[in-house]
Protein backbone atom coordinates (compact mmCIF):
# COMPACT_ATOMS: atom_id res chain seq x y z
CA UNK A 1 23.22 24.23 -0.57
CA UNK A 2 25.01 20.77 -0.45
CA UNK A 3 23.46 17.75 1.76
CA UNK A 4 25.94 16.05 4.00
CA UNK A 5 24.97 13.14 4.49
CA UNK A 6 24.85 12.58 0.40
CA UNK A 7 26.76 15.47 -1.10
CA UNK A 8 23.77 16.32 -3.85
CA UNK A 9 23.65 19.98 -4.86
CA UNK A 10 20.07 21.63 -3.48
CA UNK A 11 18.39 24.20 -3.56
CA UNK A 12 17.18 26.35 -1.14
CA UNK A 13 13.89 25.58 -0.84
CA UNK A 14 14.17 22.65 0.62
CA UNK A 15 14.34 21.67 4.42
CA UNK A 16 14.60 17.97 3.59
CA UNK A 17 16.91 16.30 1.24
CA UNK A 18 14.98 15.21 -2.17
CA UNK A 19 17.52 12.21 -2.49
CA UNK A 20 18.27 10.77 1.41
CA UNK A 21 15.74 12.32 2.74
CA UNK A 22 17.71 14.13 5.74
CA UNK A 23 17.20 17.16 7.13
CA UNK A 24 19.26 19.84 5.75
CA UNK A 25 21.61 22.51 7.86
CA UNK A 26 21.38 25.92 6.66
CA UNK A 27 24.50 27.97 7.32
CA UNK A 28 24.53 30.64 9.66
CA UNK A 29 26.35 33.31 8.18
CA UNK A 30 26.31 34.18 4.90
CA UNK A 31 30.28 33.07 4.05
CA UNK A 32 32.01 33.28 0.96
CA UNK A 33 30.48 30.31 -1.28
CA UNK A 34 32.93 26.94 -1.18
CA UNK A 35 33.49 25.22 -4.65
CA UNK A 36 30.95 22.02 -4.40
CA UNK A 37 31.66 18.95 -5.67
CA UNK A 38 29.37 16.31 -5.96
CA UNK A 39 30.67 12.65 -4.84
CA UNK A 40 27.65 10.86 -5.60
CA UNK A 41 23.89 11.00 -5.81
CA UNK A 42 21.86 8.38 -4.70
CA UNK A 43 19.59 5.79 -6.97
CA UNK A 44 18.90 8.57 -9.46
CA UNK A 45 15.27 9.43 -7.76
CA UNK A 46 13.64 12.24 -8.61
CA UNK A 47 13.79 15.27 -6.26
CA UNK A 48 10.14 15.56 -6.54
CA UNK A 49 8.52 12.47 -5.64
CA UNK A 50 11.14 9.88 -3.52
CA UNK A 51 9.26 6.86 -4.87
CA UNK A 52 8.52 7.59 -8.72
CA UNK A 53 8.13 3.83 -10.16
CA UNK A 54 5.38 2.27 -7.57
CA UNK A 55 3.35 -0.49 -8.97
CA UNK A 56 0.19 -0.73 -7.46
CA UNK A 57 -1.58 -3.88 -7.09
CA UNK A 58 -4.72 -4.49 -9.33
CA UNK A 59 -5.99 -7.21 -8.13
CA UNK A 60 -5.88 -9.31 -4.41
CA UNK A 61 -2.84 -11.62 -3.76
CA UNK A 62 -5.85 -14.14 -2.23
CA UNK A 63 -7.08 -16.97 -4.99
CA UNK A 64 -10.68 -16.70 -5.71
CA UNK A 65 -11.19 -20.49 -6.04
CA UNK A 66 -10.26 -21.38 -2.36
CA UNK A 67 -12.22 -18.04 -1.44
CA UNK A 68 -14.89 -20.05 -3.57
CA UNK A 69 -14.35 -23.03 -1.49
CA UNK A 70 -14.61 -21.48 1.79
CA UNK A 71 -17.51 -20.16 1.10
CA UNK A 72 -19.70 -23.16 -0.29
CA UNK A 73 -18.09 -25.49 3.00
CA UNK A 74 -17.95 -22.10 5.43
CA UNK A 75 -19.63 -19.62 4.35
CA UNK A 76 -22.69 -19.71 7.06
CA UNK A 77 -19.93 -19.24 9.18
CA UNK A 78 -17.77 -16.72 7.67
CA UNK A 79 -15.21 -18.64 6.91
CA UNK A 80 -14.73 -16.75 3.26
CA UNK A 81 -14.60 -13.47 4.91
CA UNK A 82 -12.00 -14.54 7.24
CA UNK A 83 -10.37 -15.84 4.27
CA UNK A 84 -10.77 -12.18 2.42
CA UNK A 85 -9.57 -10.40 5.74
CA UNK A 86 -13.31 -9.01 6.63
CA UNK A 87 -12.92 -9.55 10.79
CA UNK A 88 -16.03 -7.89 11.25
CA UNK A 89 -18.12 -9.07 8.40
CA UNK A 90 -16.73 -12.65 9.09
CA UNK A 91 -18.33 -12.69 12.91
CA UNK A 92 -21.14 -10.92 11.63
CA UNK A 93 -22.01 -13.89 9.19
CA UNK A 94 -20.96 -16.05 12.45
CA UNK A 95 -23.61 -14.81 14.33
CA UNK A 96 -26.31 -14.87 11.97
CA UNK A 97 -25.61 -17.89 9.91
CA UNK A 98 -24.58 -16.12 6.73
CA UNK A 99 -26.99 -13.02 6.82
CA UNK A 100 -29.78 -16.07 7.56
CA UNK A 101 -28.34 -17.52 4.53
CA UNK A 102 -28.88 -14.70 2.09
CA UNK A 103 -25.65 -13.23 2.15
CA UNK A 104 -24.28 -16.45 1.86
CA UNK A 105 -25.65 -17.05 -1.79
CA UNK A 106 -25.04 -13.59 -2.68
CA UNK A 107 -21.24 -13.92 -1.81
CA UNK A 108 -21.14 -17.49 -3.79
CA UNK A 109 -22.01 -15.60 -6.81
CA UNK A 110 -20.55 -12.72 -6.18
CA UNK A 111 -17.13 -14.83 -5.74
CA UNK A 112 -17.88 -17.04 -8.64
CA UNK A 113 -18.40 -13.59 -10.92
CA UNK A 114 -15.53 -11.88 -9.86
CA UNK A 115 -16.75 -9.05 -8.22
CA UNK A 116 -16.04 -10.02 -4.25
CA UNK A 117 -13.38 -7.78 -2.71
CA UNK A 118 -10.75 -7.98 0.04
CA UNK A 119 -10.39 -6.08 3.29
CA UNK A 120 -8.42 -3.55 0.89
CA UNK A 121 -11.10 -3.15 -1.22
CA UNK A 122 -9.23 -5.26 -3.89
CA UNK A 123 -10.96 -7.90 -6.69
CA UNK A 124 -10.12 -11.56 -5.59
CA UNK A 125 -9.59 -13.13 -8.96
């Protein structure tokens, strides 16, 4: 089976392309084969997985001193887990002054440690 929309040779088994990704046309007759020849293939991906080199992030993209910041001037407020992308913990700390002021010092050490995560669940270092 050849793709047309990217001329790769493949096999059967698939219903989508493993290098464009579009859907393939099976033939509805079972004609003499046609000589194939391949034009080009694209990126060199493999057929298996689409996206094989994905670097995943380790660590938040937000800077743990101005998280640290926010949270000594704001944090009664929320204004560190606004910062981190918490919505929800952010107008919970809003409405109760920081966790009445213990979740405030909690988070300024847990910050200050390293240990205090984003919305995705990422370390803000």
């Amino acid at each position: 089976m050849v793709c047309k929309n990217c001329g790769a040779n493949v096999g059967s088994e698939y219903r989508l392309c493993p290098y464009c990704r579009s859907e393939l046309e099976y033939p509805e007759s079972k004609a003499a084969p046609q000589p194939i020849i391949i034009q080009n293939v694209i990126n060199n991906v493999n057929p298996i997985n689409s996206t094989p080199y994905v670097e995943y992030e380790r660590h938040s993209k937000k800077d743990k001193s101005v998280a640290l910041i926010l949270c000594v001037v704001l944090g009664m407020l929320g204004g560190h887990c606004f910062y981190a992308g918490k919505i929800g913990m952010g107008i919970l700390y809003l409405f109760t002054c920081g966790l009445f002021g213990f979740g405030w010092i909690v988070d300024i050490i847990r910050i200050a440690t390293g240990s205090y995560k984003d919305s995705k669940g990422l370390p803000i270092k």
